[in-house]
C-alpha atoms as a PDB file:
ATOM      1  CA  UNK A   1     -23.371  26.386   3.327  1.00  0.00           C
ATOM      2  CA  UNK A   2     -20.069  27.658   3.538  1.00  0.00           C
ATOM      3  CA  UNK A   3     -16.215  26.674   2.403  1.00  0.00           C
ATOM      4  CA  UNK A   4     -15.553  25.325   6.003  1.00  0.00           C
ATOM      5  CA  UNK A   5     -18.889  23.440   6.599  1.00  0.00           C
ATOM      6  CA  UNK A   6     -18.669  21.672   3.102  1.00  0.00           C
ATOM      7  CA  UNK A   7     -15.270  20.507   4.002  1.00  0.00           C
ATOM      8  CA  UNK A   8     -15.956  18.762   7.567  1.00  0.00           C
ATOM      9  CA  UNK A   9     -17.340  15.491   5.980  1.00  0.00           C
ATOM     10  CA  UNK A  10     -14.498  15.281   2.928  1.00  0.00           C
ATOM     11  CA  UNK A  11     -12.529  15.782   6.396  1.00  0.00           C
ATOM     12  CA  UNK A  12     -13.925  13.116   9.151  1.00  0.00           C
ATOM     13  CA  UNK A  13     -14.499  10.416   5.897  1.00  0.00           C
ATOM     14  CA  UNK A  14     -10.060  11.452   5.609  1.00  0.00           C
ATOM     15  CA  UNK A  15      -9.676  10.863   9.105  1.00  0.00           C
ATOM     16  CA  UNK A  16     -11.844   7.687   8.891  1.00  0.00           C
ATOM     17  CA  UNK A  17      -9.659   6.295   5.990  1.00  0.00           C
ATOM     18  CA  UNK A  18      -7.064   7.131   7.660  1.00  0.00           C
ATOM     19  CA  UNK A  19      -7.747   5.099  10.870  1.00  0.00           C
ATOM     20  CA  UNK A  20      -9.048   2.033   8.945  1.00  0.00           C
ATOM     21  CA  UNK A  21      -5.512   2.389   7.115  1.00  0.00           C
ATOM     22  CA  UNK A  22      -3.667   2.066  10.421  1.00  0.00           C
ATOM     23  CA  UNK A  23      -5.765  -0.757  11.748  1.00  0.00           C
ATOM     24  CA  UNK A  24      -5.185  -2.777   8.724  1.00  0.00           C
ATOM     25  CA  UNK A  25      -1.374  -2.154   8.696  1.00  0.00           C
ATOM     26  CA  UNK A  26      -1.440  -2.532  12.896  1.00  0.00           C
ATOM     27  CA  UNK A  27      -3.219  -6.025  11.788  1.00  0.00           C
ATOM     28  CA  UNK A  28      -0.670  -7.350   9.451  1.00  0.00           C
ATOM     29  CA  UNK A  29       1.911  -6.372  11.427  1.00  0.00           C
ATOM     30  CA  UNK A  30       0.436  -8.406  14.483  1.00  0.00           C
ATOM     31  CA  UNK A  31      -0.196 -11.720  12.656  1.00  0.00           C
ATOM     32  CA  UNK A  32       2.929 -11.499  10.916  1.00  0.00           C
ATOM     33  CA  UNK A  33       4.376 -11.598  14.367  1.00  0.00           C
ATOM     34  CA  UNK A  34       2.319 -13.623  16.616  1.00  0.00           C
ATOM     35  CA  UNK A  35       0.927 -15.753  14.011  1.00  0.00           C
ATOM     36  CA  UNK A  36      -3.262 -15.354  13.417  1.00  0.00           C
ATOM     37  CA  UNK A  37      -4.027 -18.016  16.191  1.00  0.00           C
ATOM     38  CA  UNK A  38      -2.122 -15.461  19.197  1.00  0.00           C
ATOM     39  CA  UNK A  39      -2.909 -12.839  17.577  1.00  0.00           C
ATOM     40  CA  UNK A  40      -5.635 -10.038  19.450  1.00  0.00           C
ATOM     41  CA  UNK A  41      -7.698  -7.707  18.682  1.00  0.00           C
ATOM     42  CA  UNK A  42      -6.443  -5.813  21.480  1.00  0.00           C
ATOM     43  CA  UNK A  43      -3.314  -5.863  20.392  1.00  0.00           C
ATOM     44  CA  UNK A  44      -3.730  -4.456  17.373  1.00  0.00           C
ATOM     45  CA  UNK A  45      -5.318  -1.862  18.876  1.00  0.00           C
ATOM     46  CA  UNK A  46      -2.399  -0.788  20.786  1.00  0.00           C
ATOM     47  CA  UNK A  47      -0.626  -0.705  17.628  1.00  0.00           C
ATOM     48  CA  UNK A  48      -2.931   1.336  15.700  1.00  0.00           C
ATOM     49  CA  UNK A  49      -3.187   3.550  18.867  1.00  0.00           C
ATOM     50  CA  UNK A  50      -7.173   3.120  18.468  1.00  0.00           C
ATOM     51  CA  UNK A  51     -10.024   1.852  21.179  1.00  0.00           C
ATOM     52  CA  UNK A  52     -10.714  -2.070  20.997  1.00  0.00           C
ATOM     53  CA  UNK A  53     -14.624  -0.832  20.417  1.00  0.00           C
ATOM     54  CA  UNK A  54     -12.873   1.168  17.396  1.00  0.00           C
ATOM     55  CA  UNK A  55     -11.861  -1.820  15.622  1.00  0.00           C
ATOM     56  CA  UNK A  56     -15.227  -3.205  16.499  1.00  0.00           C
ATOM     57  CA  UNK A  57     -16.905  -0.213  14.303  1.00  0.00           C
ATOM     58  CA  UNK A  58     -15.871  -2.044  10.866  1.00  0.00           C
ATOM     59  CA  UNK A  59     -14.485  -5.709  11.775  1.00  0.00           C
ATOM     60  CA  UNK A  60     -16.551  -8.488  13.571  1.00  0.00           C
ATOM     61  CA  UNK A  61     -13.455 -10.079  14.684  1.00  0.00           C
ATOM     62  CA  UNK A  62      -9.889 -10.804  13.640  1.00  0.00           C
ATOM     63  CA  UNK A  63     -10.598 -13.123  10.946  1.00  0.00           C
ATOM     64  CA  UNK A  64     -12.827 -10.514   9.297  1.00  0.00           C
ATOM     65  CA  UNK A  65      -9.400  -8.377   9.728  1.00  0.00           C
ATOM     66  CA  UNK A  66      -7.514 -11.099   7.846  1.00  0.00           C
ATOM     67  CA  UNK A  67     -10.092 -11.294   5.285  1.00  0.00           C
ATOM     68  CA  UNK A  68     -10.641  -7.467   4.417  1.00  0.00           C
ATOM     69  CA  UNK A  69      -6.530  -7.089   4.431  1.00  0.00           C
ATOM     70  CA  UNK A  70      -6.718  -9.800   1.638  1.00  0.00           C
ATOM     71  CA  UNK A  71      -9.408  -7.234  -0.450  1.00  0.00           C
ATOM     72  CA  UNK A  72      -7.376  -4.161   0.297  1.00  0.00           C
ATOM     73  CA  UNK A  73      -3.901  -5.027  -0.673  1.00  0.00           C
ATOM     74  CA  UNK A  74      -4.675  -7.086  -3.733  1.00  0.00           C
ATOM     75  CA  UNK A  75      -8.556  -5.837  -4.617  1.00  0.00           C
ATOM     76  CA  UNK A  76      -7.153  -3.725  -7.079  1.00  0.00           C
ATOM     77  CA  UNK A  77      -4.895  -6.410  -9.047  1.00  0.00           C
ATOM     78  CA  UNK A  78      -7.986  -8.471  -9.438  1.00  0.00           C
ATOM     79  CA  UNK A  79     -10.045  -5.697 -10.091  1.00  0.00           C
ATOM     80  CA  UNK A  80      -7.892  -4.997 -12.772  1.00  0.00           C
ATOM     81  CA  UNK A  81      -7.791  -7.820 -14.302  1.00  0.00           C
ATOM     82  CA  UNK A  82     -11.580  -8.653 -14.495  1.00  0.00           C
ATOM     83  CA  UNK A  83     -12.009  -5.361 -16.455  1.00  0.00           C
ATOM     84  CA  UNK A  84      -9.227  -5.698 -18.427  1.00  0.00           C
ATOM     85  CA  UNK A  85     -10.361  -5.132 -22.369  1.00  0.00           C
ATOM     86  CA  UNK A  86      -7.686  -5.213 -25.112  1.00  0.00           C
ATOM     87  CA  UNK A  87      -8.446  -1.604 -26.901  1.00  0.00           C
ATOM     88  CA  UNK A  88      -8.587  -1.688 -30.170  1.00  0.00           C
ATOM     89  CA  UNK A  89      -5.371  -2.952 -31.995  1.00  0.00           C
ATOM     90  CA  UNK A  90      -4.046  -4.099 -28.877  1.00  0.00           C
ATOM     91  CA  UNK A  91      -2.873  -7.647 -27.658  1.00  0.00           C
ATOM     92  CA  UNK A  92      -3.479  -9.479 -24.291  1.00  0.00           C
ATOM     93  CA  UNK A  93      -0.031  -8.933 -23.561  1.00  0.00           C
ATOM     94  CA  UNK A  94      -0.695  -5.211 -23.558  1.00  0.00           C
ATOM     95  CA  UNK A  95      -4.022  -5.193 -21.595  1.00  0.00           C
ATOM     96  CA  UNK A  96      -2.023  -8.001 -18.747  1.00  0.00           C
ATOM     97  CA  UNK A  97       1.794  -6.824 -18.827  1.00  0.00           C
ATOM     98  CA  UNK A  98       0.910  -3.595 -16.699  1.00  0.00           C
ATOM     99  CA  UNK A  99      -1.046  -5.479 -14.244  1.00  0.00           C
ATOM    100  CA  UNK A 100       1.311  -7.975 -13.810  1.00  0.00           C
ATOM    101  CA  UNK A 101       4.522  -5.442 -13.198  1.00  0.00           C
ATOM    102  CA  UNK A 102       2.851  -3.806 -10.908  1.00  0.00           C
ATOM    103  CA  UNK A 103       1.895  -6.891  -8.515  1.00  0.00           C
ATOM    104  CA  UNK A 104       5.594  -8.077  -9.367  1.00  0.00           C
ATOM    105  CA  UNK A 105       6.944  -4.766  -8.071  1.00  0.00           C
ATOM    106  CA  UNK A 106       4.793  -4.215  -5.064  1.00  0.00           C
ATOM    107  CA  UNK A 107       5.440  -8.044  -3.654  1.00  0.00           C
ATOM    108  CA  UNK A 108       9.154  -6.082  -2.626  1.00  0.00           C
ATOM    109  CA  UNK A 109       8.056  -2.674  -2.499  1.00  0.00           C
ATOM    110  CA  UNK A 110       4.844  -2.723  -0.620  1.00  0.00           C
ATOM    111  CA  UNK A 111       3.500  -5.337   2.418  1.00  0.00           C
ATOM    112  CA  UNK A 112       1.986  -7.560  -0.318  1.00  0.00           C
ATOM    113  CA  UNK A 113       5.022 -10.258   0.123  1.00  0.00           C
ATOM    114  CA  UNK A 114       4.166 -10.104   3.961  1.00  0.00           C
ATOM    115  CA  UNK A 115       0.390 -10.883   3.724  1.00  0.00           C
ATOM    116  CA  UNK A 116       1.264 -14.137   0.573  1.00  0.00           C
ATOM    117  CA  UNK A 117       3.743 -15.677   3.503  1.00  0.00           C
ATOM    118  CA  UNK A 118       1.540 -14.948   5.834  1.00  0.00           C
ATOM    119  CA  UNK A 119      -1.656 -16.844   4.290  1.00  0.00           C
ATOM    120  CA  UNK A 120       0.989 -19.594   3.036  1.00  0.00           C
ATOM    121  CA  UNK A 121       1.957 -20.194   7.163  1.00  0.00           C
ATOM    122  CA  UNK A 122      -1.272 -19.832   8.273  1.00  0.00           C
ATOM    123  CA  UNK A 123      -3.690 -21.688   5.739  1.00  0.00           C
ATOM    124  CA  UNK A 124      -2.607 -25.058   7.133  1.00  0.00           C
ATOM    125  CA  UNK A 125      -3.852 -24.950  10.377  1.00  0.00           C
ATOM    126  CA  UNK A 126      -6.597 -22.361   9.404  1.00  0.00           C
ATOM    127  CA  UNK A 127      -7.579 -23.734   5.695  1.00  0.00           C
ATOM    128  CA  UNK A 128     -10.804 -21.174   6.079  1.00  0.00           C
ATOM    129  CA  UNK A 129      -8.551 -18.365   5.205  1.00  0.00           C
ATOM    130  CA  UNK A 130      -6.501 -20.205   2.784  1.00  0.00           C
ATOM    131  CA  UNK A 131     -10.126 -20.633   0.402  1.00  0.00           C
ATOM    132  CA  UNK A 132     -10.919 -17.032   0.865  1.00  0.00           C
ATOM    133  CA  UNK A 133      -7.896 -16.090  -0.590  1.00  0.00           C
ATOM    134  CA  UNK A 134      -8.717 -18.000  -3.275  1.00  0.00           C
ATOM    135  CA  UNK A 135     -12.605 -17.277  -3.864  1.00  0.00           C
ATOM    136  CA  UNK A 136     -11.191 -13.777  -3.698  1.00  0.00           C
ATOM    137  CA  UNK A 137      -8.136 -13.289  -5.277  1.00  0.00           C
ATOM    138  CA  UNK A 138      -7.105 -16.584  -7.044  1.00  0.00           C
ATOM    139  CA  UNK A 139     -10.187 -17.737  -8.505  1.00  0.00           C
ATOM    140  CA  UNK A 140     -11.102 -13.933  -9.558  1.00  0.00           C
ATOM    141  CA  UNK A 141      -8.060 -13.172 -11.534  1.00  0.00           C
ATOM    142  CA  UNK A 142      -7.992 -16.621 -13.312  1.00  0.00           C
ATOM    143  CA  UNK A 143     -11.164 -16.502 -14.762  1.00  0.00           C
ATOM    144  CA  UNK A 144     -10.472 -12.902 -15.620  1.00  0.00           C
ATOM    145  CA  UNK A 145      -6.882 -14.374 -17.984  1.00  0.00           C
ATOM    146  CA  UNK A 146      -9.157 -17.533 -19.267  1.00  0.00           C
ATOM    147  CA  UNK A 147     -11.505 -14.752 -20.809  1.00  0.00           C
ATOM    148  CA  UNK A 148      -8.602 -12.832 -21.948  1.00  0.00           C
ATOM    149  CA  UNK A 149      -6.638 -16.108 -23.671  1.00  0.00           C
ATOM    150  CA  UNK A 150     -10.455 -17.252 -25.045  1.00  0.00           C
ATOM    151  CA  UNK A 151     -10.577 -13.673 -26.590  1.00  0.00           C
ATOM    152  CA  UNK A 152      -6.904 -13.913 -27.681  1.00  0.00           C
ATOM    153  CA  UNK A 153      -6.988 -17.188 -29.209  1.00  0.00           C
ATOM    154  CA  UNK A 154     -10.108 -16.113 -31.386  1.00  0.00           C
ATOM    155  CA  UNK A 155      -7.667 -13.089 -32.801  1.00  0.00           C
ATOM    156  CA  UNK A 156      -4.897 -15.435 -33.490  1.00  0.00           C
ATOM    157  CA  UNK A 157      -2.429 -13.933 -30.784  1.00  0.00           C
ATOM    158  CA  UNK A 158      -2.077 -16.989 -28.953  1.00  0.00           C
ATOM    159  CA  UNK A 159      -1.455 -20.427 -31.072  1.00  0.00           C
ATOM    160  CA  UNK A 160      -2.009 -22.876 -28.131  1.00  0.00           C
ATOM    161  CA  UNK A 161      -5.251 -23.046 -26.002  1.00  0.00           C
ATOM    162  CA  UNK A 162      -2.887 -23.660 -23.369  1.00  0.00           C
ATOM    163  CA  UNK A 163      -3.528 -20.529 -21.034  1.00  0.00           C
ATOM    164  CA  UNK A 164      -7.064 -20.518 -21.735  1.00  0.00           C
ATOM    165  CA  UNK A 165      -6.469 -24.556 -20.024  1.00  0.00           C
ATOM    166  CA  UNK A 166      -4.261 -23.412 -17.678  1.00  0.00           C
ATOM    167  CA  UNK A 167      -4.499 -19.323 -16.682  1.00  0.00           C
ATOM    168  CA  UNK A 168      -2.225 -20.349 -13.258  1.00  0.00           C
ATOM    169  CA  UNK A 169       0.404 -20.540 -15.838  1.00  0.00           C
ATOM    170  CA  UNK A 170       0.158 -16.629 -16.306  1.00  0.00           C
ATOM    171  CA  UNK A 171       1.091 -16.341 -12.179  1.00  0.00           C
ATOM    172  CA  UNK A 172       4.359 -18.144 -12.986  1.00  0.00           C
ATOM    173  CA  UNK A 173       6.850 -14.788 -12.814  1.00  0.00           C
ATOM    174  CA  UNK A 174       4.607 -13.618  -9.643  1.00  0.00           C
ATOM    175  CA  UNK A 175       5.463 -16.938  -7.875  1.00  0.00           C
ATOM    176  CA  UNK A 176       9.006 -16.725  -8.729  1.00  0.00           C
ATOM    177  CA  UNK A 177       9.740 -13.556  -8.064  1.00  0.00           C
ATOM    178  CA  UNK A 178       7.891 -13.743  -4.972  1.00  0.00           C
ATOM    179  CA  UNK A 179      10.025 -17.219  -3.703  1.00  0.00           C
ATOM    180  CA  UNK A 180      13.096 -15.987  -5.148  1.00  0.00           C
ATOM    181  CA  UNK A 181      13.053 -12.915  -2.575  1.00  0.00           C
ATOM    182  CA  UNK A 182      11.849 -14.360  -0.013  1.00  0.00           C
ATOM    183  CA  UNK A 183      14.756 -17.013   0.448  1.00  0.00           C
ATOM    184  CA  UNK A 184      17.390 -15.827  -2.100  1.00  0.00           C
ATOM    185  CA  UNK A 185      17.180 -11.819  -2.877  1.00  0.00           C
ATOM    186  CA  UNK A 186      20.186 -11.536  -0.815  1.00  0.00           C
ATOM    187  CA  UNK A 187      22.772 -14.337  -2.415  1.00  0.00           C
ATOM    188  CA  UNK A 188      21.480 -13.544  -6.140  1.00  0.00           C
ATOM    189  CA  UNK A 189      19.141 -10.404  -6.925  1.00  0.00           C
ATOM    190  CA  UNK A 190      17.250 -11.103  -9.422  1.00  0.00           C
ATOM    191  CA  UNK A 191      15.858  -8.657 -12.375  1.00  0.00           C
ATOM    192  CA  UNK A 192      12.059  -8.740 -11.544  1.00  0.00           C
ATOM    193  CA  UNK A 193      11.467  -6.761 -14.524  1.00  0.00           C
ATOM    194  CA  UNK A 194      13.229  -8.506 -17.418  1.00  0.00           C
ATOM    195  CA  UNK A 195      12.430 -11.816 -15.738  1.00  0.00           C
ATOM    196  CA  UNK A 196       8.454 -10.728 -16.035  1.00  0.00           C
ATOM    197  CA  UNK A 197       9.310  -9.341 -19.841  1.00  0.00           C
ATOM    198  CA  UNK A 198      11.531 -12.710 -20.703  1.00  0.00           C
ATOM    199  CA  UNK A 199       8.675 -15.126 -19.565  1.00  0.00           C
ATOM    200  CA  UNK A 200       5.959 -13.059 -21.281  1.00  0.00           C
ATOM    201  CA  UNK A 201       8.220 -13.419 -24.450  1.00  0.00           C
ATOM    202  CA  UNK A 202       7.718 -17.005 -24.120  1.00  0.00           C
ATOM    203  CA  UNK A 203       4.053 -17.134 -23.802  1.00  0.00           C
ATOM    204  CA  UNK A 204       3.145 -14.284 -26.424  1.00  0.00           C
ATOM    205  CA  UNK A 205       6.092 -14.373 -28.866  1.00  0.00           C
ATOM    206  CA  UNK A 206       8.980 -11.958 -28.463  1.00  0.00           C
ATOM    207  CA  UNK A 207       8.558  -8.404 -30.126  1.00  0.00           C
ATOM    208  CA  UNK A 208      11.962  -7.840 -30.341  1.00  0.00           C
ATOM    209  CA  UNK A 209      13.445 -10.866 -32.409  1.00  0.00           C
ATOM    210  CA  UNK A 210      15.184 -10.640 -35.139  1.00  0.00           C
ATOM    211  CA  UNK A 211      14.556 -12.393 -38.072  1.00  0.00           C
ATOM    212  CA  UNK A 212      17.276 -14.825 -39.501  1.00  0.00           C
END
Protein backbone atom coordinates (compact mmCIF):
# COMPACT_ATOMS: atom_id res chain seq x y z
CA UNK A 1 0.00 0.00 0.00
CA UNK A 2 1.40 3.19 -0.64
CA UNK A 3 1.67 6.94 1.10
CA UNK A 4 -1.25 8.15 -1.20
CA UNK A 5 -3.59 5.07 -0.92
CA UNK A 6 -3.24 4.99 2.99
CA UNK A 7 -4.24 8.56 3.06
CA UNK A 8 -7.66 8.46 0.92
CA UNK A 9 -9.78 7.15 3.91
CA UNK A 10 -8.00 9.60 6.79
CA UNK A 11 -9.11 11.94 3.71
CA UNK A 12 -12.98 11.11 2.70
CA UNK A 13 -13.65 10.35 6.84
CA UNK A 14 -12.04 14.62 6.83
CA UNK A 15 -14.30 15.49 4.21
CA UNK A 16 -17.16 13.56 5.92
CA UNK A 17 -16.54 15.47 9.26
CA UNK A 18 -16.36 18.18 7.57
CA UNK A 19 -19.83 18.07 5.88
CA UNK A 20 -21.59 16.78 9.05
CA UNK A 21 -19.88 20.02 10.64
CA UNK A 22 -21.62 22.29 8.13
CA UNK A 23 -24.97 20.60 8.37
CA UNK A 24 -25.03 20.95 12.03
CA UNK A 25 -23.99 24.67 11.97
CA UNK A 26 -26.49 25.16 8.61
CA UNK A 27 -29.10 23.53 11.28
CA UNK A 28 -28.68 25.87 14.13
CA UNK A 29 -28.53 28.59 12.10
CA UNK A 30 -32.03 27.67 10.50
CA UNK A 31 -33.97 27.08 13.75
CA UNK A 32 -32.46 29.94 15.31
CA UNK A 33 -34.14 31.81 12.54
CA UNK A 34 -37.29 30.21 11.57
CA UNK A 35 -37.93 28.68 14.81
CA UNK A 36 -37.84 24.43 14.83
CA UNK A 37 -41.63 24.23 13.84
CA UNK A 38 -40.77 26.29 10.07
CA UNK A 39 -37.82 25.10 10.00
CA UNK A 40 -36.78 22.42 6.76
CA UNK A 41 -34.69 20.10 6.04
CA UNK A 42 -34.37 21.54 2.76
CA UNK A 43 -33.43 24.50 3.91
CA UNK A 44 -30.74 23.60 5.69
CA UNK A 45 -29.53 22.02 2.95
CA UNK A 46 -29.23 25.06 0.95
CA UNK A 47 -27.29 26.41 3.70
CA UNK A 48 -24.87 23.73 4.10
CA UNK A 49 -24.67 23.70 0.23
CA UNK A 50 -25.36 19.74 0.54
CA UNK A 51 -28.21 17.36 -1.27
CA UNK A 52 -31.52 16.96 0.91
CA UNK A 53 -30.69 12.93 0.49
CA UNK A 54 -27.21 14.12 2.11
CA UNK A 55 -28.68 15.14 5.25
CA UNK A 56 -30.75 12.03 5.02
CA UNK A 57 -27.31 9.86 5.19
CA UNK A 58 -26.94 10.59 9.14
CA UNK A 59 -30.32 12.37 10.39
CA UNK A 60 -33.88 10.77 10.21
CA UNK A 61 -35.39 14.09 10.31
CA UNK A 62 -34.98 17.55 11.81
CA UNK A 63 -35.64 16.69 15.27
CA UNK A 64 -32.88 14.07 15.14
CA UNK A 65 -30.84 17.35 13.87
CA UNK A 66 -31.92 19.19 17.02
CA UNK A 67 -31.10 16.34 19.12
CA UNK A 68 -27.49 15.39 17.80
CA UNK A 69 -26.63 19.42 17.86
CA UNK A 70 -27.50 19.10 21.64
CA UNK A 71 -24.61 15.98 21.88
CA UNK A 72 -22.13 17.84 19.75
CA UNK A 73 -21.90 21.22 21.26
CA UNK A 74 -22.16 20.24 24.89
CA UNK A 75 -21.16 16.19 24.72
CA UNK A 76 -17.91 17.11 25.78
CA UNK A 77 -18.86 19.30 29.01
CA UNK A 78 -20.81 16.36 30.23
CA UNK A 79 -18.40 14.02 29.18
CA UNK A 80 -16.14 15.76 31.22
CA UNK A 81 -17.72 15.89 34.02
CA UNK A 82 -18.83 12.19 34.37
CA UNK A 83 -15.08 11.26 34.26
CA UNK A 84 -13.98 13.79 36.29
CA UNK A 85 -11.61 12.13 39.26
CA UNK A 86 -9.90 14.44 41.79
CA UNK A 87 -6.03 13.18 41.35
CA UNK A 88 -4.43 12.64 44.15
CA UNK A 89 -4.12 15.69 46.57
CA UNK A 90 -6.53 17.48 44.63
CA UNK A 91 -10.01 19.08 45.55
CA UNK A 92 -13.38 19.04 43.63
CA UNK A 93 -12.84 22.50 42.94
CA UNK A 94 -9.78 21.55 40.93
CA UNK A 95 -11.22 18.50 39.04
CA UNK A 96 -14.81 21.06 38.25
CA UNK A 97 -13.26 24.73 37.94
CA UNK A 98 -11.75 23.87 34.38
CA UNK A 99 -14.88 22.39 33.17
CA UNK A 100 -16.90 24.97 34.27
CA UNK A 101 -14.65 28.02 32.62
CA UNK A 102 -14.67 26.53 29.71
CA UNK A 103 -18.65 26.12 29.26
CA UNK A 104 -18.72 29.77 30.84
CA UNK A 105 -16.41 31.01 28.08
CA UNK A 106 -17.79 29.21 25.11
CA UNK A 107 -21.67 30.33 25.98
CA UNK A 108 -20.05 33.98 24.32
CA UNK A 109 -17.38 32.64 22.33
CA UNK A 110 -18.82 29.70 20.56
CA UNK A 111 -22.78 28.96 19.28
CA UNK A 112 -23.44 27.29 22.68
CA UNK A 113 -25.55 30.56 23.93
CA UNK A 114 -27.52 30.18 20.54
CA UNK A 115 -28.56 26.48 20.91
CA UNK A 116 -29.56 27.21 25.35
CA UNK A 117 -32.05 30.14 23.85
CA UNK A 118 -32.93 28.20 21.35
CA UNK A 119 -34.16 24.99 23.45
CA UNK A 120 -35.48 27.67 26.14
CA UNK A 121 -38.00 29.19 23.02
CA UNK A 122 -38.69 26.11 21.68
CA UNK A 123 -39.27 23.54 24.65
CA UNK A 124 -42.70 25.05 25.32
CA UNK A 125 -44.45 24.22 22.44
CA UNK A 126 -42.12 21.18 21.72
CA UNK A 127 -41.49 19.85 25.52
CA UNK A 128 -39.96 16.51 23.63
CA UNK A 129 -36.83 18.41 23.03
CA UNK A 130 -36.86 20.28 26.19
CA UNK A 131 -36.47 16.43 28.19
CA UNK A 132 -33.77 15.42 25.85
CA UNK A 133 -31.82 18.15 26.77
CA UNK A 134 -32.15 17.16 30.00
CA UNK A 135 -31.75 13.18 29.87
CA UNK A 136 -28.69 14.32 27.97
CA UNK A 137 -27.06 17.11 29.25
CA UNK A 138 -28.79 18.17 32.55
CA UNK A 139 -29.42 15.03 34.20
CA UNK A 140 -25.78 13.69 33.02
CA UNK A 141 -23.71 16.39 34.48
CA UNK A 142 -25.70 16.51 37.82
CA UNK A 143 -25.27 13.18 38.78
CA UNK A 144 -21.69 13.48 37.64
CA UNK A 145 -21.23 16.85 40.66
CA UNK A 146 -23.54 14.69 43.26
CA UNK A 147 -20.70 11.95 42.95
CA UNK A 148 -18.10 14.53 43.08
CA UNK A 149 -19.72 16.51 46.40
CA UNK A 150 -20.48 12.66 47.92
CA UNK A 151 -16.67 12.06 47.33
CA UNK A 152 -15.82 15.58 48.62
CA UNK A 153 -17.81 15.56 51.64
CA UNK A 154 -16.19 12.12 52.71
CA UNK A 155 -12.58 14.12 52.47
CA UNK A 156 -13.84 16.96 54.47
CA UNK A 157 -13.64 19.62 51.54
CA UNK A 158 -17.12 20.43 51.63
CA UNK A 159 -18.85 21.06 55.29
CA UNK A 160 -22.52 21.07 54.05
CA UNK A 161 -24.19 18.14 52.13
CA UNK A 162 -25.76 20.86 50.38
CA UNK A 163 -24.41 20.27 46.71
CA UNK A 164 -24.51 16.68 47.07
CA UNK A 165 -28.73 17.80 47.79
CA UNK A 166 -28.68 20.19 45.34
CA UNK A 167 -25.77 19.76 42.32
CA UNK A 168 -28.11 22.51 40.12
CA UNK A 169 -26.59 24.81 42.57
CA UNK A 170 -23.07 24.20 40.88
CA UNK A 171 -24.84 25.61 37.30
CA UNK A 172 -25.51 28.89 39.15
CA UNK A 173 -22.44 31.11 37.39
CA UNK A 174 -23.39 29.19 33.94
CA UNK A 175 -27.00 30.52 34.26
CA UNK A 176 -25.90 33.90 35.10
CA UNK A 177 -23.47 34.46 32.91
CA UNK A 178 -25.48 33.04 30.27
CA UNK A 179 -28.79 35.58 31.17
CA UNK A 180 -26.59 38.34 31.94
CA UNK A 181 -25.33 38.38 28.14
CA UNK A 182 -28.04 37.62 26.65
CA UNK A 183 -30.14 40.76 27.86
CA UNK A 184 -27.47 42.95 29.56
CA UNK A 185 -23.70 42.33 28.08
CA UNK A 186 -24.13 45.54 26.38
CA UNK A 187 -25.33 48.12 29.38
CA UNK A 188 -22.90 46.31 32.03
CA UNK A 189 -20.15 43.66 30.89
CA UNK A 190 -19.70 41.53 33.25
CA UNK A 191 -16.29 39.59 34.36
CA UNK A 192 -17.29 35.94 33.46
CA UNK A 193 -14.16 34.83 34.89
CA UNK A 194 -13.90 36.35 38.38
CA UNK A 195 -17.67 36.03 38.66
CA UNK A 196 -17.13 31.97 38.07
CA UNK A 197 -13.87 32.23 40.62
CA UNK A 198 -15.98 34.59 43.27
CA UNK A 199 -18.99 32.10 43.40
CA UNK A 200 -16.71 29.03 43.58
CA UNK A 201 -15.07 30.90 46.60
CA UNK A 202 -18.34 30.73 48.19
CA UNK A 203 -19.10 27.15 47.75
CA UNK A 204 -15.46 25.70 48.40
CA UNK A 205 -13.88 28.32 50.71
CA UNK A 206 -11.66 31.04 49.28
CA UNK A 207 -7.85 30.13 48.78
CA UNK A 208 -6.81 33.43 48.88
CA UNK A 209 -8.10 34.87 52.33
CA UNK A 210 -6.27 36.23 54.63
CA UNK A 211 -6.31 35.38 58.00
CA UNK A 212 -7.27 38.09 60.67
Amino acid sequence: MTDETAAEPATRAGKKAARREAILEAALDEFCERGFAAARVEDVARRAAVAKGTIYLSFKDKQALFQELIRSKLGEHVLRLETARPQPGQAMRGAVEPILRALVEELQAARIGDLLRLVIAESGRFPELAEFYYREVIERAMNAIARLAREARATGELVSDALVRFPQLIGAPVAVTFLWGTLFERFAPLDRSALLGAYLDLVFGSVTENPP
